[in-house]
N, C-alpha and C. Protein backbone atom coordinates (compact mmCIF):
# COMPACT_ATOMS: atom_id res chain seq x y z
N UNK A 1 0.84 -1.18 0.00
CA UNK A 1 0.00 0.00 0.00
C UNK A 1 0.88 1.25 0.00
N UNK A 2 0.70 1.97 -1.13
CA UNK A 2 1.84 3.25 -1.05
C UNK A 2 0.83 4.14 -0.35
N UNK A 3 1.54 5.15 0.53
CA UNK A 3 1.56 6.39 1.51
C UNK A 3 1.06 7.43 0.95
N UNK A 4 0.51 7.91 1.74
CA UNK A 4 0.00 9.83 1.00
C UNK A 4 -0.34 10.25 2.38
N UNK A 5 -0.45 11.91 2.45
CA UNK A 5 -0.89 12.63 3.34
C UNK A 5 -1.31 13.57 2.93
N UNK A 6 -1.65 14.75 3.82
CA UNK A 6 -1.75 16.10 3.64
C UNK A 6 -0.25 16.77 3.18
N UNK A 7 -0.52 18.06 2.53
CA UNK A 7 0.81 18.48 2.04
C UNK A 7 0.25 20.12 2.08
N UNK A 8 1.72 20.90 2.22
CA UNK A 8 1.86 22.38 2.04
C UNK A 8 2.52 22.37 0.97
N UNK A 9 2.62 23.42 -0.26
CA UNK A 9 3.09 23.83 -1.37
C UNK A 9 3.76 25.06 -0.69
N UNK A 10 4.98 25.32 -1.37
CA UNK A 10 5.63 26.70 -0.49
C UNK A 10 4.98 27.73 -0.78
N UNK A 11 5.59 28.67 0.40
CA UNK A 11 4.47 30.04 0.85
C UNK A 11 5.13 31.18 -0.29
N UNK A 12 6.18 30.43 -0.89
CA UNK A 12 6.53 31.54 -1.67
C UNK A 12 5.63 31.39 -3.36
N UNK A 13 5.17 30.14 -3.17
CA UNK A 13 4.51 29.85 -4.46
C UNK A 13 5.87 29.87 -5.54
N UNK A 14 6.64 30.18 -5.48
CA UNK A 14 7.85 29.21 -6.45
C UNK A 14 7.76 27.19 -6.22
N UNK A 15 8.30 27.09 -7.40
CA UNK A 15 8.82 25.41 -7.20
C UNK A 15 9.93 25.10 -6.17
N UNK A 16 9.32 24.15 -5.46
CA UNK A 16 10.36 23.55 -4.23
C UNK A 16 11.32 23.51 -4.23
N UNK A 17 12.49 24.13 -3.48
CA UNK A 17 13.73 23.94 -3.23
C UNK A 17 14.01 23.24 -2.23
N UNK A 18 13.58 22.36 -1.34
CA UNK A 18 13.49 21.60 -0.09
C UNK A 18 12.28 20.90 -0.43
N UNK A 19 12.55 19.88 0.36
CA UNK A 19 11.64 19.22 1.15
C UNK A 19 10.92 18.86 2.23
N UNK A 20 10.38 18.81 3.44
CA UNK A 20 10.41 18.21 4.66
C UNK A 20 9.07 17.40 4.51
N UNK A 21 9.33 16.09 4.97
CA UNK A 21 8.47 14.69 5.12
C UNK A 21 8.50 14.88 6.93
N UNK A 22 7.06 14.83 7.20
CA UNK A 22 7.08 14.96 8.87
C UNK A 22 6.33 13.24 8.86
N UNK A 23 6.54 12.41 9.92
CA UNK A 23 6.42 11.33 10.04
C UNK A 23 5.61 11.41 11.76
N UNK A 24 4.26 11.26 12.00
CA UNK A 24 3.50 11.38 12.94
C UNK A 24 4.13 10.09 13.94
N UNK A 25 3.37 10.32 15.14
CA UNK A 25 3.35 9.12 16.08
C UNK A 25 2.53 7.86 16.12
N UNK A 26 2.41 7.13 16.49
CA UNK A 26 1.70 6.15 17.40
C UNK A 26 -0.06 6.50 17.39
N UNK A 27 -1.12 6.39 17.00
CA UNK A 27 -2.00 6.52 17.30
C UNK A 27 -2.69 8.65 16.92
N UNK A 28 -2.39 8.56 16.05
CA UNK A 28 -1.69 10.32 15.11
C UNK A 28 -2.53 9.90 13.76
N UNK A 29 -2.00 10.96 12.81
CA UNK A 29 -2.32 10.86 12.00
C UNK A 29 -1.59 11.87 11.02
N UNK A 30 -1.61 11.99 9.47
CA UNK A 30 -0.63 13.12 8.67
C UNK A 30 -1.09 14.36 9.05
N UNK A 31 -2.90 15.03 9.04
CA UNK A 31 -3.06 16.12 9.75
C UNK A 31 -2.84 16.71 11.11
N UNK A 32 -2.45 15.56 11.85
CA UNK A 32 -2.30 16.42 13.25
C UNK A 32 -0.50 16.75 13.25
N UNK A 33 0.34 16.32 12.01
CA UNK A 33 1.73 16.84 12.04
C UNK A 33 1.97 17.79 10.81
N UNK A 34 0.67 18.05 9.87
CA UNK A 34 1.00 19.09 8.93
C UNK A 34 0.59 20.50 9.35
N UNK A 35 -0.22 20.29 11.20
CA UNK A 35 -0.17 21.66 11.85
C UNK A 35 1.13 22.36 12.53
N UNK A 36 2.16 21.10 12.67
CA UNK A 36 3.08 21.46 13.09
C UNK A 36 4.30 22.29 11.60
N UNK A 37 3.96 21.56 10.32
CA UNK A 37 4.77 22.13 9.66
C UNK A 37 4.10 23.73 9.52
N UNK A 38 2.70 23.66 9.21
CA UNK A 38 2.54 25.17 8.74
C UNK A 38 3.50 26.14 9.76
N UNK A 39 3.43 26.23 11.25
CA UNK A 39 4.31 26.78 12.32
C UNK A 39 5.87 26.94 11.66
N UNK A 40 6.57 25.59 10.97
CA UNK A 40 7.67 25.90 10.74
C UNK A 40 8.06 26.62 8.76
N UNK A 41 6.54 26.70 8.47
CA UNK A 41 6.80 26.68 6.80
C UNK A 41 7.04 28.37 6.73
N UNK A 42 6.76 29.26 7.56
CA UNK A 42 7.13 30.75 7.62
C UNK A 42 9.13 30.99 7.55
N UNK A 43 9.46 29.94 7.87
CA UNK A 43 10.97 30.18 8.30
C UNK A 43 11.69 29.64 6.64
N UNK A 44 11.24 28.73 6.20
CA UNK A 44 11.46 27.90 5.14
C UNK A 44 9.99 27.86 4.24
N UNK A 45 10.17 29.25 3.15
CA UNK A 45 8.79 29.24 2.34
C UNK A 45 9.41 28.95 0.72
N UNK A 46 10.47 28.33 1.01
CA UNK A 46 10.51 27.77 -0.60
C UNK A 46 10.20 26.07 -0.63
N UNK A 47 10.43 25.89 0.89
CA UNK A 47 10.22 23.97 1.12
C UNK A 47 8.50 24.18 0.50
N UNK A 48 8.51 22.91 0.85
CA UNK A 48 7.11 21.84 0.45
C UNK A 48 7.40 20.66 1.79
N UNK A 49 6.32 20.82 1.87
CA UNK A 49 5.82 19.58 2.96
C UNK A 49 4.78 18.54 2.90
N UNK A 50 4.87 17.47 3.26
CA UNK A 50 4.18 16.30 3.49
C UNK A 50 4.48 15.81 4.65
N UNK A 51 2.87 15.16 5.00
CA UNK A 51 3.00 14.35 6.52
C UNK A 51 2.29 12.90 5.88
N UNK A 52 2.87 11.46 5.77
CA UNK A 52 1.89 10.76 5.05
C UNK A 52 1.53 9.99 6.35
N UNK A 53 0.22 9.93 6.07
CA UNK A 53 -0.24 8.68 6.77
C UNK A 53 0.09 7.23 7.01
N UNK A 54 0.83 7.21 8.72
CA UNK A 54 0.86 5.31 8.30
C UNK A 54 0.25 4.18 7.82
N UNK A 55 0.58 3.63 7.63
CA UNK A 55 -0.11 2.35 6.60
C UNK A 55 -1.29 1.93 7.22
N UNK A 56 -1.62 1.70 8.65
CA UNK A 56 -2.53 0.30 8.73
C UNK A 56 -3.14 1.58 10.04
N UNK A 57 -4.31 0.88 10.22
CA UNK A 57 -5.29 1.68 11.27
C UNK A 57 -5.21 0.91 12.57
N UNK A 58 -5.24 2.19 14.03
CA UNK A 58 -5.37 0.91 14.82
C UNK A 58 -7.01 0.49 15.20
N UNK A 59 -7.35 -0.42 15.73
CA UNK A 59 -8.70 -0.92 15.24
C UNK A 59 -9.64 -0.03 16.47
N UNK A 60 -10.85 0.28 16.46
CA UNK A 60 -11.70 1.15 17.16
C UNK A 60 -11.38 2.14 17.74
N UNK A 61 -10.32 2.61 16.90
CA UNK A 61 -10.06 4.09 16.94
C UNK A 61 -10.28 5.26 15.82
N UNK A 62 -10.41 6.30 15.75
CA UNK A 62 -11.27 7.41 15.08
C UNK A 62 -9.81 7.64 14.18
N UNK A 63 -9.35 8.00 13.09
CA UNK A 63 -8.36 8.37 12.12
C UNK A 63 -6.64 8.15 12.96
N UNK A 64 -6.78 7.07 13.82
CA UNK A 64 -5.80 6.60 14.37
C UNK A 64 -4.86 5.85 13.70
N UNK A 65 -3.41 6.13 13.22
CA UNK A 65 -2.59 5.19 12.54
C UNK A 65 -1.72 5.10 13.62
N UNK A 66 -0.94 3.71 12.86
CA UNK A 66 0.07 3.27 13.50
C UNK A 66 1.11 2.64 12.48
N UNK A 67 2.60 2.79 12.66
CA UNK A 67 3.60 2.57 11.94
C UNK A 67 3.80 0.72 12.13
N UNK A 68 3.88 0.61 13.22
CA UNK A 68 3.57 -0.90 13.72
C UNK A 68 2.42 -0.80 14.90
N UNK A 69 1.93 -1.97 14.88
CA UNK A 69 0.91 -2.05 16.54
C UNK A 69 1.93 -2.03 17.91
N UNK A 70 1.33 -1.38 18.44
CA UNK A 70 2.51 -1.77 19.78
C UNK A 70 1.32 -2.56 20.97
N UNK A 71 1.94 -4.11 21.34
CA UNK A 71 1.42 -4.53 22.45
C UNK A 71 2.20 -5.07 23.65
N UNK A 72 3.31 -4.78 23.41
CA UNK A 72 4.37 -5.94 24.83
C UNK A 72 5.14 -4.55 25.24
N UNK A 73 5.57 -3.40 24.26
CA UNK A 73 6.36 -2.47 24.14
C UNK A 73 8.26 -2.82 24.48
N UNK A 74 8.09 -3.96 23.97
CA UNK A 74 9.42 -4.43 24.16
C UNK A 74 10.40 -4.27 23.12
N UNK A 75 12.27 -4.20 23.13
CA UNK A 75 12.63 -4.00 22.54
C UNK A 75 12.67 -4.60 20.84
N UNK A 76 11.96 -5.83 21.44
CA UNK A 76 12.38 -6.88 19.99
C UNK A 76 10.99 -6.45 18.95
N UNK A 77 10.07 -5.94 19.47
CA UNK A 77 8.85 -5.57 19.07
C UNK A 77 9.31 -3.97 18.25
N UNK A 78 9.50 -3.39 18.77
CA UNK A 78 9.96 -1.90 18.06
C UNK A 78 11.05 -2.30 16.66
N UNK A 79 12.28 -3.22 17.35
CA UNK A 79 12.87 -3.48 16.21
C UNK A 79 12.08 -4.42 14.59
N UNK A 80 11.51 -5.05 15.13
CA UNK A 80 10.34 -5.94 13.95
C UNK A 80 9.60 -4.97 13.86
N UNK A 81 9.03 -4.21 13.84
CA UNK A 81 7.57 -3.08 13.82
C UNK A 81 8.13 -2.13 12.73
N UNK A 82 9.57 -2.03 13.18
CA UNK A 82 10.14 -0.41 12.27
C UNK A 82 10.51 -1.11 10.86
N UNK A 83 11.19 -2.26 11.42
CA UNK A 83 11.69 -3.26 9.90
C UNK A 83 10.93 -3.25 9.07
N UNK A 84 9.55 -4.00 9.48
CA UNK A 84 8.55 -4.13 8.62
C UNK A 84 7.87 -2.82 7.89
N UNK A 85 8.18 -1.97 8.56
CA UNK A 85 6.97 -0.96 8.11
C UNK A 85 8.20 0.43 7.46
N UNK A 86 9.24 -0.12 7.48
CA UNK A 86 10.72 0.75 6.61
C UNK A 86 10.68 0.80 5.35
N UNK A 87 10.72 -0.45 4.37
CA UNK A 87 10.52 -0.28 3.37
C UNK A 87 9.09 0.87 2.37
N UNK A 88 8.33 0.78 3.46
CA UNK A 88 6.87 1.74 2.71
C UNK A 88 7.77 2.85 2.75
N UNK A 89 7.79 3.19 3.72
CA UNK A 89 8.42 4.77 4.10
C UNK A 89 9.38 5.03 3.40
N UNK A 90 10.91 4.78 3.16
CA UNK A 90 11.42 4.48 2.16
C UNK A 90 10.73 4.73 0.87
N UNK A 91 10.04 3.52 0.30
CA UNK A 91 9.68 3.97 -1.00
C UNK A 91 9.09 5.52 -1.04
N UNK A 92 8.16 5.88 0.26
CA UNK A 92 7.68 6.94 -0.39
C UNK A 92 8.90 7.90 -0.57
N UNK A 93 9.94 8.27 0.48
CA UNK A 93 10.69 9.20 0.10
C UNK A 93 11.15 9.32 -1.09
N UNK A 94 11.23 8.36 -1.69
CA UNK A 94 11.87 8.22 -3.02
C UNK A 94 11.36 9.27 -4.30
N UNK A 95 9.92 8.78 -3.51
CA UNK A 95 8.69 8.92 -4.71
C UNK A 95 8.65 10.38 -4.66
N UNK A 96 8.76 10.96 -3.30
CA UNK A 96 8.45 12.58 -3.22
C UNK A 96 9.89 13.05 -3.61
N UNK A 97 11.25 12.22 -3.46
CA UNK A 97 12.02 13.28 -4.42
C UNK A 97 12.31 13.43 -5.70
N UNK A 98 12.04 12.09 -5.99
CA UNK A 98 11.49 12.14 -7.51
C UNK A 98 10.17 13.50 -8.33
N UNK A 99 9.31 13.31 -7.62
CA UNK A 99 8.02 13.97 -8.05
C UNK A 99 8.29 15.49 -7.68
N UNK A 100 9.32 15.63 -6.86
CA UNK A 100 9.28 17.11 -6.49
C UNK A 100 11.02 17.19 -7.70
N UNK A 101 12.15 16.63 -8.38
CA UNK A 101 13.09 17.52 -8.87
C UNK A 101 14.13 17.15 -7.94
N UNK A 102 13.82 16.98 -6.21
CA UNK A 102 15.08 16.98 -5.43
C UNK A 102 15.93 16.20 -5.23
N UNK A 103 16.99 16.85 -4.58
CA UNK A 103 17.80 15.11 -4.51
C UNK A 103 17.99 15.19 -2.58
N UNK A 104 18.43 14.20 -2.46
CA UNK A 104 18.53 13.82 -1.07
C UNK A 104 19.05 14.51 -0.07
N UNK A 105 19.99 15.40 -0.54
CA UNK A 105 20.29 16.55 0.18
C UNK A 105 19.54 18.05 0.62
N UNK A 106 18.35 18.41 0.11
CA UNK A 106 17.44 19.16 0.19
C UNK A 106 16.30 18.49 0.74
N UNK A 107 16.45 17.13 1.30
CA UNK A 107 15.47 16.96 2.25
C UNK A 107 15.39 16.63 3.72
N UNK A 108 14.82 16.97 4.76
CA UNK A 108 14.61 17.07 6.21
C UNK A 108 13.42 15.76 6.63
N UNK A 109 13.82 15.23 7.66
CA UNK A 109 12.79 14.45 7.61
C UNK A 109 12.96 14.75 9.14
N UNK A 110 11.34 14.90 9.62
CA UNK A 110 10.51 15.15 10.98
C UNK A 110 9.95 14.02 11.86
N UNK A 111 10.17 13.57 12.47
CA UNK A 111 9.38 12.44 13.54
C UNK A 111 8.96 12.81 14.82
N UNK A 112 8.01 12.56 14.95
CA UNK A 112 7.55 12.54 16.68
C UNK A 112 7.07 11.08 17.04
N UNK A 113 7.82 10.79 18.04
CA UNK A 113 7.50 9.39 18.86
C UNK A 113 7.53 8.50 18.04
N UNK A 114 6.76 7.23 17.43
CA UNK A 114 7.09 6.37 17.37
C UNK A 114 7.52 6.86 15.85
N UNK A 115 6.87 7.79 15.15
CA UNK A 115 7.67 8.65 13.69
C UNK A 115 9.28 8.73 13.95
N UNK A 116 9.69 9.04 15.36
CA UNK A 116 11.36 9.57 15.50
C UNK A 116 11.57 8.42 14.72
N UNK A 117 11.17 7.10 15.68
CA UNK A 117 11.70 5.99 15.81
C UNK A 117 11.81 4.97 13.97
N UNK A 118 10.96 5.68 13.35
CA UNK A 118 10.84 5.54 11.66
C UNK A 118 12.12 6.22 10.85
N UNK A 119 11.92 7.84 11.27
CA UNK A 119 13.06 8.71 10.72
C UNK A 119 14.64 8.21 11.10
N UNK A 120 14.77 8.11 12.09
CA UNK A 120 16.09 7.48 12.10
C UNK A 120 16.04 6.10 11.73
N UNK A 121 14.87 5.33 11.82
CA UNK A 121 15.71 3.78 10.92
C UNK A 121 15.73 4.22 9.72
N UNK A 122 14.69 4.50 9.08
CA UNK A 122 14.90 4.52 7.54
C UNK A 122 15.91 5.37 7.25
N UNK A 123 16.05 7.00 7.79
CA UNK A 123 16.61 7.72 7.07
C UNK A 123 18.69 7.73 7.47
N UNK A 124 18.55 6.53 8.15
CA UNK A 124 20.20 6.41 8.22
C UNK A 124 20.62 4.76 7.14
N UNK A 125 19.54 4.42 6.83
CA UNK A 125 19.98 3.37 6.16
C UNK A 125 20.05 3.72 4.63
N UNK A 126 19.50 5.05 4.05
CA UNK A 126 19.40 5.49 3.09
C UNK A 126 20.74 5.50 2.39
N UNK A 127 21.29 4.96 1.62
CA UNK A 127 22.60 5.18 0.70
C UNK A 127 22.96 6.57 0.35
N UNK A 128 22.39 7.62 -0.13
CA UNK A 128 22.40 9.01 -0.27
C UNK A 128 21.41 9.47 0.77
N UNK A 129 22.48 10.45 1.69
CA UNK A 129 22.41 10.87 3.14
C UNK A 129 21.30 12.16 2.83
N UNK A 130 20.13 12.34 3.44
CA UNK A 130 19.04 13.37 3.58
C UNK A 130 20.30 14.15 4.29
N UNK A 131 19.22 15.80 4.31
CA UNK A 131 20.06 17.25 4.78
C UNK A 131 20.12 16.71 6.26
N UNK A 132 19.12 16.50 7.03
CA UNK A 132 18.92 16.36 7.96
C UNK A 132 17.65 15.22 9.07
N UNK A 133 17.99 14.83 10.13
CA UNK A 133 16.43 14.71 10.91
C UNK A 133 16.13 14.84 12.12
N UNK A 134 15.30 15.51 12.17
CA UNK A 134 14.72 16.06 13.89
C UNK A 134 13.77 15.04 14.46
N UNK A 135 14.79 14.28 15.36
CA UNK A 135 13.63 13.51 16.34
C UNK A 135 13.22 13.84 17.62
N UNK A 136 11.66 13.72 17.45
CA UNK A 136 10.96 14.51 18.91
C UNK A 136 10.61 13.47 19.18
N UNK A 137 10.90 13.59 20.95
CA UNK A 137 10.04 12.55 22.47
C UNK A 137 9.83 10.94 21.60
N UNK A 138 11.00 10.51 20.70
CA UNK A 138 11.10 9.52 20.41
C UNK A 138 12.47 8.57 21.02
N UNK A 139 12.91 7.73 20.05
CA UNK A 139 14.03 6.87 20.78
C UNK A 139 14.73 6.08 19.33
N UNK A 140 15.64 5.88 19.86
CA UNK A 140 16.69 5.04 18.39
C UNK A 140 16.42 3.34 18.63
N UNK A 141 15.69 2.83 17.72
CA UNK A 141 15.59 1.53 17.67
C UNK A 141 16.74 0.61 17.56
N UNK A 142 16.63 -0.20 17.83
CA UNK A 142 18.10 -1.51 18.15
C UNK A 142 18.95 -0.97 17.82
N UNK A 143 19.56 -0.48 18.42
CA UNK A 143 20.84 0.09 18.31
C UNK A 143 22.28 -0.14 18.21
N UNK A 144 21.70 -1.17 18.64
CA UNK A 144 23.06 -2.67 18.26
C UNK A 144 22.88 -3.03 16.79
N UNK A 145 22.27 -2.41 16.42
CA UNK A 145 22.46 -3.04 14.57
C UNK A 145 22.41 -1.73 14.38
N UNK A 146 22.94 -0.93 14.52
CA UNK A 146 23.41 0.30 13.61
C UNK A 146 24.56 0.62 13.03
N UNK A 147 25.23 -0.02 13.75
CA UNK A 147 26.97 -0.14 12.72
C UNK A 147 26.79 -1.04 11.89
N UNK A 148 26.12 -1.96 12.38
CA UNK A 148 25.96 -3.47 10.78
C UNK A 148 25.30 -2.12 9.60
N UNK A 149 24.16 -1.60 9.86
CA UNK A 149 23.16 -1.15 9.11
C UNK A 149 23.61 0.26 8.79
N UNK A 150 23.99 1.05 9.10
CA UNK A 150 23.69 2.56 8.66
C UNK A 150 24.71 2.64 7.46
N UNK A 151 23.93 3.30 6.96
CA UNK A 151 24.76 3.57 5.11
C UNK A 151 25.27 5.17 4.85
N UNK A 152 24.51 5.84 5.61
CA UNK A 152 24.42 7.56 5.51
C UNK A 152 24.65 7.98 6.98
N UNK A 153 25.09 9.26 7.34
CA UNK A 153 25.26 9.86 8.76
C UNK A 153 24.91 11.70 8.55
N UNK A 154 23.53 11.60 8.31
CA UNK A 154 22.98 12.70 8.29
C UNK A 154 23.31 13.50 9.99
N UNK A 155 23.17 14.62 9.88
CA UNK A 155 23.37 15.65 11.27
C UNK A 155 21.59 14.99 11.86
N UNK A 156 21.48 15.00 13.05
CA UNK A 156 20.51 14.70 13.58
C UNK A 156 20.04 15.49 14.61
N UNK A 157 18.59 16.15 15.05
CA UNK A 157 18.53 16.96 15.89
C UNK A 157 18.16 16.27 16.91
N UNK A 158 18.06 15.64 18.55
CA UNK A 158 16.85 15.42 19.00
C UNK A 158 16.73 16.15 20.43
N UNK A 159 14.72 16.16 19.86
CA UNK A 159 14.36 17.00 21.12
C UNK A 159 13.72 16.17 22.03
N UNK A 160 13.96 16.58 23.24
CA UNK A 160 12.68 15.60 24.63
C UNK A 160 12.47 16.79 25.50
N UNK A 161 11.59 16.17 26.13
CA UNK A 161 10.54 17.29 27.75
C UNK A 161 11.23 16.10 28.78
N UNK A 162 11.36 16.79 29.76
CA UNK A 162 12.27 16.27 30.71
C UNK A 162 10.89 15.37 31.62
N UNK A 163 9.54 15.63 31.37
CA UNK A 163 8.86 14.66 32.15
C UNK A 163 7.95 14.28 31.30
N UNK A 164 8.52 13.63 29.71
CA UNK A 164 7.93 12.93 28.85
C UNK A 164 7.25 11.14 30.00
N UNK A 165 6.37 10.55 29.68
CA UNK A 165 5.82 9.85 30.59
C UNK A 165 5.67 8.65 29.28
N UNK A 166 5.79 8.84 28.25
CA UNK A 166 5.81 7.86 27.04
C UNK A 166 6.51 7.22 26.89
N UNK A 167 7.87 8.20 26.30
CA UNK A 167 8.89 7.84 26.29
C UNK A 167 10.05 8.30 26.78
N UNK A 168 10.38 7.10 27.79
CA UNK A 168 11.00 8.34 28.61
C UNK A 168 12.57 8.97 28.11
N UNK A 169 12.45 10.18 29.38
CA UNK A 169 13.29 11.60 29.02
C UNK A 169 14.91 10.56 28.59
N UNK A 170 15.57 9.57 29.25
CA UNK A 170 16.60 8.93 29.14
C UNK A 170 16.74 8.20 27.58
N UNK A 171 15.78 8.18 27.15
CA UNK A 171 15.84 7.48 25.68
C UNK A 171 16.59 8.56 24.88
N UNK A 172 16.24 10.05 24.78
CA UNK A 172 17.62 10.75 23.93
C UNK A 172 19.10 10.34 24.22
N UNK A 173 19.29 10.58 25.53
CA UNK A 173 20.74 10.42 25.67
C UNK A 173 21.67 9.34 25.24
N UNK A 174 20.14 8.01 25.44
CA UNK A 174 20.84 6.79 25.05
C UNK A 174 21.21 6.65 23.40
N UNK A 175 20.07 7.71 22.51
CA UNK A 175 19.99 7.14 21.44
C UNK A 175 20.79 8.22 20.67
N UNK A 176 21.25 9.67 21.42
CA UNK A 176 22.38 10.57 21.04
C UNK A 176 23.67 9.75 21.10
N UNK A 177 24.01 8.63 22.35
CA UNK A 177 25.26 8.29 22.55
C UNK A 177 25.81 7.12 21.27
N UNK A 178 24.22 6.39 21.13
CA UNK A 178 24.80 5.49 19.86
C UNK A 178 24.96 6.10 18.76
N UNK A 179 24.27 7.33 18.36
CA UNK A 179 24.14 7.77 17.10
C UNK A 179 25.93 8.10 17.22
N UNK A 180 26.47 8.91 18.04
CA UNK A 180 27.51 9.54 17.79
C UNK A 180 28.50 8.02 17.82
N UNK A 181 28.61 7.22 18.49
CA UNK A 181 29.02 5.35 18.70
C UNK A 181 29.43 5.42 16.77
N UNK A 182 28.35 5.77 16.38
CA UNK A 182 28.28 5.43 14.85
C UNK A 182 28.78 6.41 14.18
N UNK A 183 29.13 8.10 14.12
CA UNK A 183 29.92 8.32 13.43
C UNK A 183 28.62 9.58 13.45
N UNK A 184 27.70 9.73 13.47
CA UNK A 184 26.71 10.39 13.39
C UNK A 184 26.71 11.79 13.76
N UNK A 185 26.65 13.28 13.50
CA UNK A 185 27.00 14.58 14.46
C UNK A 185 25.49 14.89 14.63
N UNK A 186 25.21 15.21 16.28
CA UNK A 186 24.31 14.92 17.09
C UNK A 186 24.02 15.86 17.63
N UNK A 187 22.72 16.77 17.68
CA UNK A 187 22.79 17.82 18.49
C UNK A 187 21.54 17.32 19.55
N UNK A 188 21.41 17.64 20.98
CA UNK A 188 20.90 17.55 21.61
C UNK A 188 19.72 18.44 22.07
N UNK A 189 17.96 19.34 22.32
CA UNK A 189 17.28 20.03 23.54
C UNK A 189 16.58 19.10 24.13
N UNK A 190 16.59 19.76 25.21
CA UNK A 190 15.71 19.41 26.39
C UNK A 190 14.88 20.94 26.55
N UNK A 191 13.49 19.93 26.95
CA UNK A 191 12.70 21.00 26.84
C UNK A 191 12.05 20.69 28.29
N UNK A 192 12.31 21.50 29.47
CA UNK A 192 12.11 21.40 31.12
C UNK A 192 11.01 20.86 31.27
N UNK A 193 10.36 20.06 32.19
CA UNK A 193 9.09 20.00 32.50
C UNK A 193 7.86 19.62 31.82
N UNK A 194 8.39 19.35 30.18
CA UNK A 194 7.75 18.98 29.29
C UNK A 194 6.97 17.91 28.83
N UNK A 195 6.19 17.36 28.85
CA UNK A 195 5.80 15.95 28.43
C UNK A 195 5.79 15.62 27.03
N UNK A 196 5.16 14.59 26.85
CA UNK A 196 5.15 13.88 25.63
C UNK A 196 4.37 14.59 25.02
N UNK A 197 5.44 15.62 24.09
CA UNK A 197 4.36 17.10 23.09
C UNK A 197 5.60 17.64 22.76
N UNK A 198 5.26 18.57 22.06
CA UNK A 198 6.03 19.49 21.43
C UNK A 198 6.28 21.14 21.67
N UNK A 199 7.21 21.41 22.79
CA UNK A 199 6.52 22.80 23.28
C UNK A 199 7.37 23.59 21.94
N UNK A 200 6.99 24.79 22.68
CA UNK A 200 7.71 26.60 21.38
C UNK A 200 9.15 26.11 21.58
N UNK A 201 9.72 25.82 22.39
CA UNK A 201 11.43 25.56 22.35
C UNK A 201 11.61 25.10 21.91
N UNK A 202 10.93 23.97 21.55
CA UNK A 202 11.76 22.49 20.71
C UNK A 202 10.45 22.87 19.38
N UNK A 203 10.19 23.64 18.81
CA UNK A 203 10.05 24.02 17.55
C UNK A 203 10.89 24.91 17.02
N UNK A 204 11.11 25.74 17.90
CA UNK A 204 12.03 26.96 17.98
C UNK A 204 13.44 26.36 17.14
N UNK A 205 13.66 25.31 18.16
CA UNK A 205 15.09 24.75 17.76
C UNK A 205 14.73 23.37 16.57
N UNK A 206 13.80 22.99 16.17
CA UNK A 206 13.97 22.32 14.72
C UNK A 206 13.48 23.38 13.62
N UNK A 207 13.23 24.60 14.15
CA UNK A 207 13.28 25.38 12.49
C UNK A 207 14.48 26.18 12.90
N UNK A 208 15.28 26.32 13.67
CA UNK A 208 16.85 26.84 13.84
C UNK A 208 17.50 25.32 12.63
N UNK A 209 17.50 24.47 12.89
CA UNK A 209 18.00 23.31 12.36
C UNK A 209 17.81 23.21 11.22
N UNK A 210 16.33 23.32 11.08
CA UNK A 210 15.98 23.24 9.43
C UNK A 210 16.42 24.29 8.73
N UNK A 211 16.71 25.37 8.94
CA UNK A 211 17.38 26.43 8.57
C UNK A 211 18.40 26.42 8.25
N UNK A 212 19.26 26.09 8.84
CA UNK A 212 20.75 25.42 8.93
C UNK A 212 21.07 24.31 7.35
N UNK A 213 20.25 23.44 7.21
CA UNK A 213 20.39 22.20 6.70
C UNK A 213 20.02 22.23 5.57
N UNK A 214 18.51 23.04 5.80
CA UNK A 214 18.25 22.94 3.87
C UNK A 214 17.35 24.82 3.58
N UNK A 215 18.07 25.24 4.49
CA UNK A 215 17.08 27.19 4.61
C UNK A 215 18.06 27.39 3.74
């Protein structure tokens, strides 16, 4: 099943010079993360954006996706969940830099939560390295197969709230220490008191980033 979402066309109304693919959470959907791009599309109005919807629904829930189901929340489960559901994601990037002109370096890719946990598998296994990716109140999947696996070492942003209750606040540090383990340049916020969300700081600082990478 190929991917689609909601999408922004740039505010400058020229043809795209960027990209950014935002990749939702757990029980989310592409509109509740293409409110977060409009916030960052003022800083970057030549990008184009897409948020696609994950593949499969979770069941008796209202426009609820999920990248994998989560039921044990164990490590071996995240690692099979992201595997399986890598290749879609993947293809779509392909498809949107194809269809947009770009090449891999003019694109940003966005995750929140179990999305982080998408953006960094797929987008470090990519052979031609994206500009960048900002992972929010997410975590780096098996991390012990990232030196077997990573092909590219894009700059990586990640943000957490220090009283995320999801996932917890210790999952950046762990998943900053492997990224850099691997060769990866890693920037770190913490956003005080924060939970599992996205406050003004840690937007603040992924359109500082996105700016940086492909502004």
């Amino acid at each position: 099943m190929s991917l689609d979402g909601p999408r922004l066309i740039p505010l400058s109304g020229n043809k795209p010079n960027a990209l950014v693919i935002l990749i939702h959470g757990y029980g989310s959907n592409g509109d509740d993360l293409i409110s977060l791009a409009a916030m960052i599309q003022p800083a970057l109005p030549d990008a184009a954006f897409v948020a696609p919807n994950a593949p499969s629904m979770i069941p008796r829930m209202a426009a609820a996706h999920q990248w994998w189901p989560i039921e044990t929340f164990s490590m071996a489960e995240r690692a099979a969940g992201a595997a399986a559901a890598a290749p879609g994601l993947d293809a779509f990037i392909t498809a949107e830099l194809e269809a947009t002109g770009l090449k891999s370096d003019r694109l940003l890719l966005v995750g929140f939560s179990q999305g982080t946990m998408m953006a960094l598998h797929v987008g470090l296994r990519r052979e031609q390295p994206v500009a960048g990716i900002v992972g929010i109140s997410g975590m780096l999947v098996a991390p012990d197969r990232l030196e077997a696996d990573i092909r590219s070492r894009p700059p990586v942003l990640l943000i957490h709230g220090t009283e995320d209750d999801v996932v917890p606040f210790r999952s950046m540090d762990l998943a900053a220490t492997a990224l850099a383990a691997a060769g990866v340049t890693v920037e770190t916020h913490v956003s005080p008191g924060l939970g599992h969300s996205v406050g003004q700081d840690g937007l603040a600082a992924a359109t500082a980033f996105a700016r940086r990478v492909i502004g």
